[in-house]
Protein backbone atom coordinates (compact mmCIF):
# COMPACT_ATOMS: atom_id res chain seq x y z
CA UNK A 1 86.26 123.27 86.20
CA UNK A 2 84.48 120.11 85.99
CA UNK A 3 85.67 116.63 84.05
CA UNK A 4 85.01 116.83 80.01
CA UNK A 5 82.83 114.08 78.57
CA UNK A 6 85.59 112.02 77.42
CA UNK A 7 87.36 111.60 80.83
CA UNK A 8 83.64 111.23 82.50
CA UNK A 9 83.61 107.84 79.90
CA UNK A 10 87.05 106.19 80.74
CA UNK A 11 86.67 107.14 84.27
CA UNK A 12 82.96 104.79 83.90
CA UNK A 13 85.07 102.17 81.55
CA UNK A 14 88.05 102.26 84.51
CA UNK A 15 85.43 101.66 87.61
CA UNK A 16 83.51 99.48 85.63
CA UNK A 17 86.58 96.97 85.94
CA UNK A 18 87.47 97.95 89.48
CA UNK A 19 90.44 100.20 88.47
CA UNK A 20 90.99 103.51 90.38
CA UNK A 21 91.45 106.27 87.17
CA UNK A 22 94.95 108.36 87.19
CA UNK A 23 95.05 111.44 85.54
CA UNK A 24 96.96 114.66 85.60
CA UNK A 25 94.12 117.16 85.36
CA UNK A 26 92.94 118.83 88.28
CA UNK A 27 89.40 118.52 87.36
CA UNK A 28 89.44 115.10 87.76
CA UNK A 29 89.76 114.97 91.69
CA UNK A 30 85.86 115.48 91.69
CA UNK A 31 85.53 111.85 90.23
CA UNK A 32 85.48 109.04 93.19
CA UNK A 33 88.38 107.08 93.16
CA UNK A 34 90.48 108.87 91.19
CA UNK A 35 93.80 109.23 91.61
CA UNK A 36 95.29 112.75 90.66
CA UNK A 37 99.13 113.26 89.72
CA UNK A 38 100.61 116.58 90.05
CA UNK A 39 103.75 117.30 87.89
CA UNK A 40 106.52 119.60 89.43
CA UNK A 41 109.06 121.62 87.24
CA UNK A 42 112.67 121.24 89.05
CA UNK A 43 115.50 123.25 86.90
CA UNK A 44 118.66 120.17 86.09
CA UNK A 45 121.64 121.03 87.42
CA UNK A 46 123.92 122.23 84.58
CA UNK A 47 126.32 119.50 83.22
């Protein structure tokens, strides 16, 4: 999987300014200095 158009475009805007992208998509670890966030699912304890 590679980076859509649109993310290609803010991650340009984002360097362009000397601001590191963060994003939650996987594909996006193939841009350069781009930070990728991975969510985990931990079950609440019951109240």
């Amino acid at each position: 999987m590679k980076p859509d158009f649109i993310d290609r475009l803010i991650h340009g805007a984002a360097n362009g300014e000397g601001q590191t992208l963060v994003a939650f998509e996987k594909a996006a670890k193939k841009l350069p200095d781009t930070l990728v966030l991975f969510a985990t699912y931990t079950k609440s304890p019951s109240v």
